[in-house]
C-alpha atoms as a PDB file:
ATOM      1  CA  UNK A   1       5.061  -2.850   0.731  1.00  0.00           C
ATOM      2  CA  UNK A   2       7.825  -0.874   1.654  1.00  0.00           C
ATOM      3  CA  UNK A   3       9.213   3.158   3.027  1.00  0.00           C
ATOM      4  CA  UNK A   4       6.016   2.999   6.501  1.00  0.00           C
ATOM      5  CA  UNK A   5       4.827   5.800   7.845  1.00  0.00           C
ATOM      6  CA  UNK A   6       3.584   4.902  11.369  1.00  0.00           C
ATOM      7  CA  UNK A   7       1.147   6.311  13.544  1.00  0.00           C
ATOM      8  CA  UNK A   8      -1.140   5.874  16.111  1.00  0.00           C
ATOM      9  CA  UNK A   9      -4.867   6.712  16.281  1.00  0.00           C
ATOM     10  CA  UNK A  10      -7.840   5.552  17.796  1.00  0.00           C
ATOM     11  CA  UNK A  11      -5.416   3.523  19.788  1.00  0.00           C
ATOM     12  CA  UNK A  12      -4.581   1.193  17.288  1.00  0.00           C
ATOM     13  CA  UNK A  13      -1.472   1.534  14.798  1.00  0.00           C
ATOM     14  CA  UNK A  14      -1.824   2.400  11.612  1.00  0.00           C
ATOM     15  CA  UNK A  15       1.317   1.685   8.662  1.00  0.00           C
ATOM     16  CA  UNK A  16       1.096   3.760   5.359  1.00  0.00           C
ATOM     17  CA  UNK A  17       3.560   2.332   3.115  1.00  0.00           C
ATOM     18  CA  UNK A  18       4.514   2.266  -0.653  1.00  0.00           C
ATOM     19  CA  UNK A  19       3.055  -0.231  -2.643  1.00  0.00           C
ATOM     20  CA  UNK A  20       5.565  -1.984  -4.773  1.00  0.00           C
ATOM     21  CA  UNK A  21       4.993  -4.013  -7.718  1.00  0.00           C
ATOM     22  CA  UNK A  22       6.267  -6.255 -10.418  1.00  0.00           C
ATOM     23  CA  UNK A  23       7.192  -4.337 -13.652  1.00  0.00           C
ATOM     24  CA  UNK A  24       9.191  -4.250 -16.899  1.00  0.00           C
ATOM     25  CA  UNK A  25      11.597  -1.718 -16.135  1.00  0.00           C
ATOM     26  CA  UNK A  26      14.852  -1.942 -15.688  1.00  0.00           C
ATOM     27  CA  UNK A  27      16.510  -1.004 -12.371  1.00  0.00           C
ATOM     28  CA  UNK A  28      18.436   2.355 -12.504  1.00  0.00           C
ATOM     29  CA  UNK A  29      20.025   4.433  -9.806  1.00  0.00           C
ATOM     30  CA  UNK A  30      16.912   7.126 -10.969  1.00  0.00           C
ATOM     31  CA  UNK A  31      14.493   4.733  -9.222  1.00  0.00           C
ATOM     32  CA  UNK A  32      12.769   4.244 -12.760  1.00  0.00           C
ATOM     33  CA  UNK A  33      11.969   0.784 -11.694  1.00  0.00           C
ATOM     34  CA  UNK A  34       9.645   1.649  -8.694  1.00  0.00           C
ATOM     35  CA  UNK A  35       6.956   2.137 -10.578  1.00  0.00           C
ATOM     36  CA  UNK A  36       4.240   2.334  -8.021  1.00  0.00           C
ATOM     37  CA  UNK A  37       0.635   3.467  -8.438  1.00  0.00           C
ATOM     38  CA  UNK A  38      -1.549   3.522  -5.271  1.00  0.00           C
ATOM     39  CA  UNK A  39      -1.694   2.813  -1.239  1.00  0.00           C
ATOM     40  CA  UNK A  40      -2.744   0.680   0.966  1.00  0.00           C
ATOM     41  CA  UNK A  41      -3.726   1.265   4.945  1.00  0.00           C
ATOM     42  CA  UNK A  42      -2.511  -1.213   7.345  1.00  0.00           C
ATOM     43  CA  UNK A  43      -3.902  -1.703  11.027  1.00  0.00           C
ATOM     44  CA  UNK A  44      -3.294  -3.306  13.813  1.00  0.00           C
ATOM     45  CA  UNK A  45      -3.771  -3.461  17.197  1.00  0.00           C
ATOM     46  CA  UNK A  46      -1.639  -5.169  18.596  1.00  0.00           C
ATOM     47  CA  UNK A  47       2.230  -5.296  17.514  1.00  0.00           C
ATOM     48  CA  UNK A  48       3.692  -8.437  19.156  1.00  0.00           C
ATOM     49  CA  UNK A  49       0.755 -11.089  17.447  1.00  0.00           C
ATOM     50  CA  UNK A  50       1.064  -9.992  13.841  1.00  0.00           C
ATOM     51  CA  UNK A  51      -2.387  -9.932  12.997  1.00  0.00           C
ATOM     52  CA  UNK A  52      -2.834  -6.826  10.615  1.00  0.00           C
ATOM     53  CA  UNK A  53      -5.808  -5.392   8.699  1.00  0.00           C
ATOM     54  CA  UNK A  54      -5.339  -4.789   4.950  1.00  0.00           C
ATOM     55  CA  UNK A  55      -8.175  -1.526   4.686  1.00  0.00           C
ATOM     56  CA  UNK A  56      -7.239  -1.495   0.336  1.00  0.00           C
ATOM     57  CA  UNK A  57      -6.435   0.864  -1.856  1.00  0.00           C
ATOM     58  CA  UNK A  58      -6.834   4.107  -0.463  1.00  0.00           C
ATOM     59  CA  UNK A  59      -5.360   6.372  -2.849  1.00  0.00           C
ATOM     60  CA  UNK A  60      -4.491   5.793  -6.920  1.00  0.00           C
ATOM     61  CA  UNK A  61      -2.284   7.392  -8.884  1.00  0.00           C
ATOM     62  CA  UNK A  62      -5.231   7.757 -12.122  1.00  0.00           C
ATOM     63  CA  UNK A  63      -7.458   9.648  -9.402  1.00  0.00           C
ATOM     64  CA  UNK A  64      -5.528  12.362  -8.810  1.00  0.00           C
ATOM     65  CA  UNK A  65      -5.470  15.488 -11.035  1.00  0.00           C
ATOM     66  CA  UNK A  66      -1.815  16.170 -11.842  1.00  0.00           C
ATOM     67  CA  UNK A  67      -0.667  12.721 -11.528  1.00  0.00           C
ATOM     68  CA  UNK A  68       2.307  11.412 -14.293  1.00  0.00           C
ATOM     69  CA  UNK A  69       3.661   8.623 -12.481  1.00  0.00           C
ATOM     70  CA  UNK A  70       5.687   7.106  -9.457  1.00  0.00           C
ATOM     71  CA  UNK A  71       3.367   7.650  -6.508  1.00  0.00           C
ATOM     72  CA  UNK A  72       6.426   7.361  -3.694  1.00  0.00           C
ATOM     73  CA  UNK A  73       6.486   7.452  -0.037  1.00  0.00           C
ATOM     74  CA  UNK A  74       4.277   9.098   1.802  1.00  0.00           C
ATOM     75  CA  UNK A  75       2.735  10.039   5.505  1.00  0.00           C
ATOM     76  CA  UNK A  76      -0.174  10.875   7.352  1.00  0.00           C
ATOM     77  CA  UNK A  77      -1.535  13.598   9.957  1.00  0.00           C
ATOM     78  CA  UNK A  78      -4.191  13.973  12.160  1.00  0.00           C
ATOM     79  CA  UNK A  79      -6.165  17.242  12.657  1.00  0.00           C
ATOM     80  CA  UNK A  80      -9.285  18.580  13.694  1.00  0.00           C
ATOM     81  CA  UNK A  81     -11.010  15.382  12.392  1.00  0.00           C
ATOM     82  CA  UNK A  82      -9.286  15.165   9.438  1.00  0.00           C
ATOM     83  CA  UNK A  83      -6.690  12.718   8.110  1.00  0.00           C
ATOM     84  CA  UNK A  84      -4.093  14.494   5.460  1.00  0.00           C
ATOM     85  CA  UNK A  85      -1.873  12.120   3.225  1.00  0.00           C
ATOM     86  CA  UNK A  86       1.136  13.798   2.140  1.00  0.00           C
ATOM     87  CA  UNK A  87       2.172  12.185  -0.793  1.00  0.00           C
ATOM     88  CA  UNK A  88       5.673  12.004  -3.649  1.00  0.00           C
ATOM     89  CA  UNK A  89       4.524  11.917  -7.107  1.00  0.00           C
ATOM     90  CA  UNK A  90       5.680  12.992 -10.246  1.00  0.00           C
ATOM     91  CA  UNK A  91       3.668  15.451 -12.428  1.00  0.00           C
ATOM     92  CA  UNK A  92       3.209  15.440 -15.867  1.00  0.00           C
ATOM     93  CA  UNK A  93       6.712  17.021 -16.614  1.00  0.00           C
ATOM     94  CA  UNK A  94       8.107  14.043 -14.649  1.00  0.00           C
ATOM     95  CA  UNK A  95       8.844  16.376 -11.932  1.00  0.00           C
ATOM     96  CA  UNK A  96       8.636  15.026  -7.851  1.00  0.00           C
ATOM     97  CA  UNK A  97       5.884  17.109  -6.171  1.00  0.00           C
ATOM     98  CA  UNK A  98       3.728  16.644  -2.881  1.00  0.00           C
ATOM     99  CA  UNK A  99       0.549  16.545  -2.724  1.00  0.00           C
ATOM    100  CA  UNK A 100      -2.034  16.355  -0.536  1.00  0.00           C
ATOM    101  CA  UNK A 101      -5.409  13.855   0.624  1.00  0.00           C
ATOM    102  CA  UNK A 102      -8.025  14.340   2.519  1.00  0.00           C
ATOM    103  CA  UNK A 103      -9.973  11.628   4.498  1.00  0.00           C
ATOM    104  CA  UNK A 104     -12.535  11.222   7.705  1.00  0.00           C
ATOM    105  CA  UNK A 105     -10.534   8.370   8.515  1.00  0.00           C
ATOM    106  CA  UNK A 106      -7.634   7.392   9.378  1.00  0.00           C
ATOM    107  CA  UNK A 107      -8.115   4.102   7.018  1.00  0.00           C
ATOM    108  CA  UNK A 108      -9.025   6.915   4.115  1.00  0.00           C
ATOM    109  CA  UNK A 109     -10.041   6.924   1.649  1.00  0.00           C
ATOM    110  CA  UNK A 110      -8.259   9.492   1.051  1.00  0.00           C
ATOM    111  CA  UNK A 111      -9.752  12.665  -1.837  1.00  0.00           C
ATOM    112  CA  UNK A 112      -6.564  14.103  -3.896  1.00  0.00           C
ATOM    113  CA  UNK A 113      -6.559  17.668  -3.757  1.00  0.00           C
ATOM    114  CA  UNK A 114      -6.575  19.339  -7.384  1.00  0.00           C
ATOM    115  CA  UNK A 115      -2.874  20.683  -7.146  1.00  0.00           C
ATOM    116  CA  UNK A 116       0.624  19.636  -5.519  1.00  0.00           C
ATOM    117  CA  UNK A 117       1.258  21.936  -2.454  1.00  0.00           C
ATOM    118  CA  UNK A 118       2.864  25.431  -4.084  1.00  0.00           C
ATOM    119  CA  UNK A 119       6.825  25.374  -4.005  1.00  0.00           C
ATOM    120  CA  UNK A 120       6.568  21.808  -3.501  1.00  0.00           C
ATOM    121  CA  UNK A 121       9.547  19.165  -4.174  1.00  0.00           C
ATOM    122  CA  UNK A 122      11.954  16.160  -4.309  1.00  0.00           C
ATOM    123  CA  UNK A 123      10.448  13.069  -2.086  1.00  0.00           C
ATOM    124  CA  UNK A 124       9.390  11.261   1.420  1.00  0.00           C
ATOM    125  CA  UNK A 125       7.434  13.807   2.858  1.00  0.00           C
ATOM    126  CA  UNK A 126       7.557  13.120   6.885  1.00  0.00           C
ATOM    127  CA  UNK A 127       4.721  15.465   9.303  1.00  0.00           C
ATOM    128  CA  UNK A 128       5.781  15.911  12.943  1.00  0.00           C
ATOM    129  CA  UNK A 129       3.145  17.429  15.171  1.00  0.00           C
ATOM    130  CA  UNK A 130       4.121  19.133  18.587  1.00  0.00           C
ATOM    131  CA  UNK A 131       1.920  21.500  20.390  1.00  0.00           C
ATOM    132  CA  UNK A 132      -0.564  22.266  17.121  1.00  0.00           C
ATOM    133  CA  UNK A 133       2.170  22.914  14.994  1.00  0.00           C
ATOM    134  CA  UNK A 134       3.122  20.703  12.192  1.00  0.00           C
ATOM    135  CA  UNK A 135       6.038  20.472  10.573  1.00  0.00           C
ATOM    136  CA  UNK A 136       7.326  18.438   7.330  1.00  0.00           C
ATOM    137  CA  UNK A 137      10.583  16.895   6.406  1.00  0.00           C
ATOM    138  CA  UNK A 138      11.082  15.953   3.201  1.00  0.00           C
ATOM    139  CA  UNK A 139      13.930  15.357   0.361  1.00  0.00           C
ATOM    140  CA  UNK A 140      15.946  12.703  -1.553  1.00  0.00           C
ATOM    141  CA  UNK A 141      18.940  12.579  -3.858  1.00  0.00           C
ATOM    142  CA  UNK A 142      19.257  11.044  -6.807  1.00  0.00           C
ATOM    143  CA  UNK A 143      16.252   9.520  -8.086  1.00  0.00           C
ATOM    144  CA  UNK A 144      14.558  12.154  -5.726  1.00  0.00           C
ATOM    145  CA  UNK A 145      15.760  15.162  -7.333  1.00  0.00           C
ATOM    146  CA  UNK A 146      16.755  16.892  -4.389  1.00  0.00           C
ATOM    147  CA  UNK A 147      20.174  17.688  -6.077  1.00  0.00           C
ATOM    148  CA  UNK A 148      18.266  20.161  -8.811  1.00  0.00           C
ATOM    149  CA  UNK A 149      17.684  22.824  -5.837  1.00  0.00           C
ATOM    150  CA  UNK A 150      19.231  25.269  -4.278  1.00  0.00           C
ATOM    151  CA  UNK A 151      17.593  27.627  -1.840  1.00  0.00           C
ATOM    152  CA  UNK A 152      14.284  26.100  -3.038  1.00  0.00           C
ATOM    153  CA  UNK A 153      14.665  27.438  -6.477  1.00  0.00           C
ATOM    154  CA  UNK A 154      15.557  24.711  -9.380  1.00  0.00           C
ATOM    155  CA  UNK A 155      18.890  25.012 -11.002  1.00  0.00           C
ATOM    156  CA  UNK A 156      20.035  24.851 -14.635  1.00  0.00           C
ATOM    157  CA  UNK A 157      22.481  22.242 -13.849  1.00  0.00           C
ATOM    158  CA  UNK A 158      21.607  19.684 -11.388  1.00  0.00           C
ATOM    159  CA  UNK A 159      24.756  18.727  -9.125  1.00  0.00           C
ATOM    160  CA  UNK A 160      26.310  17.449  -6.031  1.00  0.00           C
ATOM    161  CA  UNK A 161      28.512  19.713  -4.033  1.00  0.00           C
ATOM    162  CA  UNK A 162      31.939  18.798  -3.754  1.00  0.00           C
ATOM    163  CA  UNK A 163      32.814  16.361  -1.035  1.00  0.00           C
ATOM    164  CA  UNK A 164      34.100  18.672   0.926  1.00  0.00           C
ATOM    165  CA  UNK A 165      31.817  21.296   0.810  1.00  0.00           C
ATOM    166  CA  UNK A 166      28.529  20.784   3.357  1.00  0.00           C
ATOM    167  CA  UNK A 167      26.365  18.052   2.380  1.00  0.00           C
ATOM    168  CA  UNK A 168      22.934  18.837   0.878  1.00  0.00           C
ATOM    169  CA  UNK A 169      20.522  18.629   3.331  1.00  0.00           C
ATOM    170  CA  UNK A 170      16.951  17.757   3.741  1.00  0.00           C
ATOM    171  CA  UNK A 171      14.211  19.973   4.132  1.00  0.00           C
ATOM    172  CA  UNK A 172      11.775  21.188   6.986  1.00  0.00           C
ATOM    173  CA  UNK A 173       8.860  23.460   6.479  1.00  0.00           C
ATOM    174  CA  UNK A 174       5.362  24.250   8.714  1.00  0.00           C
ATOM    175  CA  UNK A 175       2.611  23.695   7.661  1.00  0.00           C
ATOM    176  CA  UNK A 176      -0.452  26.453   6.907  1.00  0.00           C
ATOM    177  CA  UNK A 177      -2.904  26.025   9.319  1.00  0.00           C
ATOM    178  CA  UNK A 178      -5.195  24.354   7.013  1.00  0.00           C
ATOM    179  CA  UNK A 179      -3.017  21.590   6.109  1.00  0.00           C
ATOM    180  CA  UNK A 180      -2.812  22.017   2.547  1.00  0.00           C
ATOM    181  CA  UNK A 181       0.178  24.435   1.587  1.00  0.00           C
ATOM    182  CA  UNK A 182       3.189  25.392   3.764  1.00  0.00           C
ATOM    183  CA  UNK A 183       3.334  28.380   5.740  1.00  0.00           C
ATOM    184  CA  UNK A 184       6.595  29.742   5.235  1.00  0.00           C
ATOM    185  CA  UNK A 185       9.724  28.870   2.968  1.00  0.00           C
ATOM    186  CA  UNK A 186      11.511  25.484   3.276  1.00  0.00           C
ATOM    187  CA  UNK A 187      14.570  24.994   5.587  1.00  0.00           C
ATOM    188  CA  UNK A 188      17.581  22.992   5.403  1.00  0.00           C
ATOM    189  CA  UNK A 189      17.872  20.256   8.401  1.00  0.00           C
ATOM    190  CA  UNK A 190      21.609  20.769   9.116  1.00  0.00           C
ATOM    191  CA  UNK A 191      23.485  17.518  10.326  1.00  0.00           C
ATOM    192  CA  UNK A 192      26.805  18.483  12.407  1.00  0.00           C
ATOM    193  CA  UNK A 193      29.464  16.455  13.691  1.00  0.00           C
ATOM    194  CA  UNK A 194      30.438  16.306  17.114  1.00  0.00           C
ATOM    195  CA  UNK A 195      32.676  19.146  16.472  1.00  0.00           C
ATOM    196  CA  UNK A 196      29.957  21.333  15.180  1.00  0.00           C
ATOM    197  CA  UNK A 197      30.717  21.368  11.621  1.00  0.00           C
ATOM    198  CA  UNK A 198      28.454  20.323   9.074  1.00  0.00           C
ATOM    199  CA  UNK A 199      28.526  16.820   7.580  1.00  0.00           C
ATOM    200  CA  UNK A 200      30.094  17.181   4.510  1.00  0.00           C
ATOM    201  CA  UNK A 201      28.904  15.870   1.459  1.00  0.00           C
ATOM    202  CA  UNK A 202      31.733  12.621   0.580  1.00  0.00           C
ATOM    203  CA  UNK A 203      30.692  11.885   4.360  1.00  0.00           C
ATOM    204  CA  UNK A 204      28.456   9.022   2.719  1.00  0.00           C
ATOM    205  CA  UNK A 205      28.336   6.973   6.342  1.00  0.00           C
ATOM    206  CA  UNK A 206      26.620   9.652   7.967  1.00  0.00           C
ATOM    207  CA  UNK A 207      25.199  12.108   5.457  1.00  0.00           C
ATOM    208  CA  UNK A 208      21.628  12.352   4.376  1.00  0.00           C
ATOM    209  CA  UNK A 209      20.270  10.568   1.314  1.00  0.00           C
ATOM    210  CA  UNK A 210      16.421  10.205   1.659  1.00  0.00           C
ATOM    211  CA  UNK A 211      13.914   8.515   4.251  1.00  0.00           C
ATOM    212  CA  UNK A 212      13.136  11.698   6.810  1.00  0.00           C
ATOM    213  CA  UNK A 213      11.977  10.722  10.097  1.00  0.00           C
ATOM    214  CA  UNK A 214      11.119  12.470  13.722  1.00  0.00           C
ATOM    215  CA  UNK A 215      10.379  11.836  16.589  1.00  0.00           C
ATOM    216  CA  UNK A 216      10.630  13.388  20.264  1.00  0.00           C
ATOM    217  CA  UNK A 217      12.076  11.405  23.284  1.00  0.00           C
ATOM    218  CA  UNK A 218      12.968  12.816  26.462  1.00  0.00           C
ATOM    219  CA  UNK A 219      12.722  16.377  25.682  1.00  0.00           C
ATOM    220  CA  UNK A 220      15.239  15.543  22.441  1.00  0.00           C
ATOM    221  CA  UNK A 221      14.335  15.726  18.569  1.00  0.00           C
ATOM    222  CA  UNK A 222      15.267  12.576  16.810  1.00  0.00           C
ATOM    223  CA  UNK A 223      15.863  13.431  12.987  1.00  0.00           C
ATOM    224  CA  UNK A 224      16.416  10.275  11.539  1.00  0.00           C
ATOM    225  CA  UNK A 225      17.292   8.982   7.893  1.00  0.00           C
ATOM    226  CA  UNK A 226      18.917   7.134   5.130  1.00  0.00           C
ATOM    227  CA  UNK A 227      22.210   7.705   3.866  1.00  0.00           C
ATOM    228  CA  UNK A 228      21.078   5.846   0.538  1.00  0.00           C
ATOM    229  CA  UNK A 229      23.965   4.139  -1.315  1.00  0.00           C
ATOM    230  CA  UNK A 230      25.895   3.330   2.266  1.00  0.00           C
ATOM    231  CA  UNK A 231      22.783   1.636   3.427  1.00  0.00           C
ATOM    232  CA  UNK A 232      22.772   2.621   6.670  1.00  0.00           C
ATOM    233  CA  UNK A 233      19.795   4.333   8.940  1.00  0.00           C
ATOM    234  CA  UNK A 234      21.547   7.253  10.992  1.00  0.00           C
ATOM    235  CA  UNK A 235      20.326   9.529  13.716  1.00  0.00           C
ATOM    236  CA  UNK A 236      20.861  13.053  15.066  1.00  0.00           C
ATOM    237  CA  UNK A 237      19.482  15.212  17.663  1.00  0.00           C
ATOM    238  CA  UNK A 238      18.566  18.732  18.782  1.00  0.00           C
ATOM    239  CA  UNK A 239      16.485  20.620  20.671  1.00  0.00           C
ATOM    240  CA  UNK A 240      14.212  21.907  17.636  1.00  0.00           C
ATOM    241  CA  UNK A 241      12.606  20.601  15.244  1.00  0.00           C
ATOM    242  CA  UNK A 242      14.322  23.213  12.881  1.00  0.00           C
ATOM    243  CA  UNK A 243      17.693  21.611  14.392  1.00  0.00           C
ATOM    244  CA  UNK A 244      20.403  22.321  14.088  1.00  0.00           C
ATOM    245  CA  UNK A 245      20.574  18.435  14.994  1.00  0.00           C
ATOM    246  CA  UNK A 246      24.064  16.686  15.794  1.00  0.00           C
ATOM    247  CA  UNK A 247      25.090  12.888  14.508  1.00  0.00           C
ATOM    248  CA  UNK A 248      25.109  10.155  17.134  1.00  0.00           C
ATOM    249  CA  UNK A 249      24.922   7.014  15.355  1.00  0.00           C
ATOM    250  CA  UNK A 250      23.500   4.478  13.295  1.00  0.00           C
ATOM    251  CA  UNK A 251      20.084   3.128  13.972  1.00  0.00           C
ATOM    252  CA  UNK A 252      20.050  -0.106  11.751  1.00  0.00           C
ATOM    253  CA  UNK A 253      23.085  -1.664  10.006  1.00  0.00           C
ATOM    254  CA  UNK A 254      21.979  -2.530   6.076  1.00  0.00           C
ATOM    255  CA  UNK A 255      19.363  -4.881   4.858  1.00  0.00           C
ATOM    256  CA  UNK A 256      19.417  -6.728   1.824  1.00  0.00           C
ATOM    257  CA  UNK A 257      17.989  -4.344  -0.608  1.00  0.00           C
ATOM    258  CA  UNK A 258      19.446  -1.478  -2.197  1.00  0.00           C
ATOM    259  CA  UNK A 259      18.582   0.594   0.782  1.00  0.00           C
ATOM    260  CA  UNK A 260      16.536   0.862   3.661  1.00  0.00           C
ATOM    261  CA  UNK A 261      13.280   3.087   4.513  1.00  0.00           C
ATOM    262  CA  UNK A 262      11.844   3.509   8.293  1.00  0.00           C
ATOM    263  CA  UNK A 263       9.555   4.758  10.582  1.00  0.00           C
ATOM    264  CA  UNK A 264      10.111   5.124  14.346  1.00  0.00           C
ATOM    265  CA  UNK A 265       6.183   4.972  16.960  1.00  0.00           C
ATOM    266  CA  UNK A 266       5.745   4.357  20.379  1.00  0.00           C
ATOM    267  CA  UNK A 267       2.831   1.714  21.119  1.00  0.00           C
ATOM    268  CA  UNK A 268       1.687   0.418  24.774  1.00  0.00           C
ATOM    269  CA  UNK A 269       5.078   1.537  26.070  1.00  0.00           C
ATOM    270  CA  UNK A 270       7.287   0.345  23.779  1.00  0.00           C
ATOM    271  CA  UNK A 271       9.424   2.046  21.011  1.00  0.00           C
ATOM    272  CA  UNK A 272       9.533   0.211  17.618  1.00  0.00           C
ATOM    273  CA  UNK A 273      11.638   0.600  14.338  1.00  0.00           C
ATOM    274  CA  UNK A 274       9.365  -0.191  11.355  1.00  0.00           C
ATOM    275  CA  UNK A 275      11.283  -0.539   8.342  1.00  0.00           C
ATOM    276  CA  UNK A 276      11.936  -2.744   4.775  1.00  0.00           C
ATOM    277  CA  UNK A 277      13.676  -5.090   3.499  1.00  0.00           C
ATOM    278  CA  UNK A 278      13.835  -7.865   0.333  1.00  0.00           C
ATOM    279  CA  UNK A 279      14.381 -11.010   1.798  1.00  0.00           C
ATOM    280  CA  UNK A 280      11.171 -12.625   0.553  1.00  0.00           C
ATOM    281  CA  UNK A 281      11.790 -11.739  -2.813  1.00  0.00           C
ATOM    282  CA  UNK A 282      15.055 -13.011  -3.222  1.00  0.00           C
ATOM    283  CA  UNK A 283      16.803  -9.537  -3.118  1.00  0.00           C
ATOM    284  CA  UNK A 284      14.511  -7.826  -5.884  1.00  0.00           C
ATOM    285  CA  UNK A 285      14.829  -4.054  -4.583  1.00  0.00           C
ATOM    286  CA  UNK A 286      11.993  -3.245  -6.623  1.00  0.00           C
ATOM    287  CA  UNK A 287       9.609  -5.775  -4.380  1.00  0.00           C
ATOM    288  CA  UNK A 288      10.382  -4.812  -0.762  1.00  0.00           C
ATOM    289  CA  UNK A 289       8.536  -6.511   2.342  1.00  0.00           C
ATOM    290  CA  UNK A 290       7.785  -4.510   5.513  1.00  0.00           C
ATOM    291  CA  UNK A 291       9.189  -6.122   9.498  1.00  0.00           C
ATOM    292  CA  UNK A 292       9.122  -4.102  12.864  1.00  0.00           C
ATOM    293  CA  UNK A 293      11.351  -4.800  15.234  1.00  0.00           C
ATOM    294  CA  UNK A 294      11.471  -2.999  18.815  1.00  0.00           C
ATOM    295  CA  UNK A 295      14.103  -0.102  19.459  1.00  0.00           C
ATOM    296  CA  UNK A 296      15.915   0.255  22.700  1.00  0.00           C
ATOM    297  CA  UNK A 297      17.158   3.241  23.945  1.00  0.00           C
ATOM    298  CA  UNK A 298      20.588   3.389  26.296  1.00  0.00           C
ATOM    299  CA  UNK A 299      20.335   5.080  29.539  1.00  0.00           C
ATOM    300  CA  UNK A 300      21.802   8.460  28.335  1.00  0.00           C
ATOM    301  CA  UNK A 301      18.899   8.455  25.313  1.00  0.00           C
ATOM    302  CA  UNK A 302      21.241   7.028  22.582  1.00  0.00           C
ATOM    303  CA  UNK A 303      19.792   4.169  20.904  1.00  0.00           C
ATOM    304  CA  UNK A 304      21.185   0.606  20.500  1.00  0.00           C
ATOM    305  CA  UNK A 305      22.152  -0.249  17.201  1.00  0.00           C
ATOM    306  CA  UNK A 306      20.345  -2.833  15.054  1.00  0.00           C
ATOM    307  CA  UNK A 307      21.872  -5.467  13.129  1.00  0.00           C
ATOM    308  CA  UNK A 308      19.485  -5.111   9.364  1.00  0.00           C
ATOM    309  CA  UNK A 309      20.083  -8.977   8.260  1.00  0.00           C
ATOM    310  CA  UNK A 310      20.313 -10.504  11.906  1.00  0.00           C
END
């Protein structure tokens, strides 16, 4: 299992990861090799005894309509009695989309609407609710495809901006008030330096890669993320959740594994930093094991850094 999504509901925690699996593909820096093809639901109750509940497969990659393959990260909101699974797959033309489940529970199953969400792309969708709004992060480089947009519209060459031009940046969007498409068009989630200027894009310790994450501590919005081939997790903060949000640091120092994938919940208290790693199998980045570990936060709301292979 790998990338979590964390949440709590019902007063218990629930962990939607990726479900990795052995395969005969080789490993690529297009993610070829992560060839997975359904979820599970986790649960548990308690965080300190790790006793968890394995509720199954919850979602497969043959049951949905427009599937072709690659069923990526994913994450899960609550609403009105309703549990929506935003998911990264790719359709048919091998393109990332996200799409969209339904369940009664939070433990799904979860129905696959017939469609990916309209102007829908790139990876690791990320929902952040605040006051009946939602809001979704999403985006990834490389394997991801974020790198063949520009101003939401695909491009005829697929690039990288120079490295010293602004980085590209992931993407925030609300949702429609149904849940199912977004409500107005994607935004870029700006990352500036201390000075106010953007991160730029050969800025690969502190620019964004992949992995989207919020959360709100304090009064402050925590965008939080990958930078990918640097293997670090970073943080920045504003006081939107459009941003812009401003770099403080790094979360998590690498893990063995390519790269590293998170999720950030408060539980009975506590703040912990759910992420991945492949110690168990021997380094294979293509079988990746889920740990949670709790995250401490200094007095002026900066957190502590973790060491990834401590």
């Amino acid at each position: 299992m790998a990338d979590p999504a964390v949440h709590v509901f019902n007063g218990k925690v629930y962990i939607y990861p990726s479900h990795d699996r052995e395969g005969e593909i080789a490993e690529n820096d297009n993610g070829d090799h992560f060839d997975m093809k359904d979820y599970h639901v986790f649960s548990l109750d308690d965080v300190e005894n790790g006793k968890v509940t394995d509720h199954g497969v919850v979602l497969d990659v043959k049951d949905i309509p427009w599937a072709g393959r690659q069923l990526w990260d994913s994450d899960v909101a609550h609403k009105n009695g309703k549990y929506y699974l935003y998911f990264s797959l790719k359709d048919k033309n091998d393109i990332f989309r996200l799409g969209v489940a339904v369940a009664d529970k939070p433990e799904g199953p979860f129905i696959p609407q017939g469609d990916p969400i309209r102007g829908s792309y790139s990876i690791d969708p990320c929902v952040f609710e605040e006051n009946g709004s939602y809001y979704m992060y999403f985006g990834g480089l490389w394997g991801g495809q974020l790198q063949r947009y520009r101003e939401n519209k695909a491009i005829e060459a697929p690039s990288m901006p120079p490295d010293n031009e602004p980085a590209l940046c992931a993407r925030v969007v609300k949702l429609s008030a149904d849940m199912l498409q977004f409500a107005e068009e994607p935004r870029s989630v700006v990352i500036l330096d201390k000075d106010g200027k953007p991160i730029t894009q050969g800025d690969n310790q502190r620019r964004f890669f992949e992995a989207s994450w919020m959360h709100k501590y304090n009064g402050k919005y925590y965008f939080s993320y990958s930078t990918g081939d640097t293997h670090l997790l970073c943080y920045a903060t504003g006081s939107s959740p459009y941003g812009p949000f401003t770099y403080q640091g790094v979360i998590m120092t690498p893990v063995i594994g390519w790269t590293t994938h998170h999720a950030i919940a408060e539980y009975k208290g506590k703040w912990y930093l759910f992420h991945h790693d492949s110690v168990p199998s021997g380094g294979k980045t293509w079988l990746r094991s889920l740990k949670v570990i709790e995250l401490t936060y200094n007095s002026d709301g900066t957190i502590r850094t973790i060491e990834g292979q401590a």
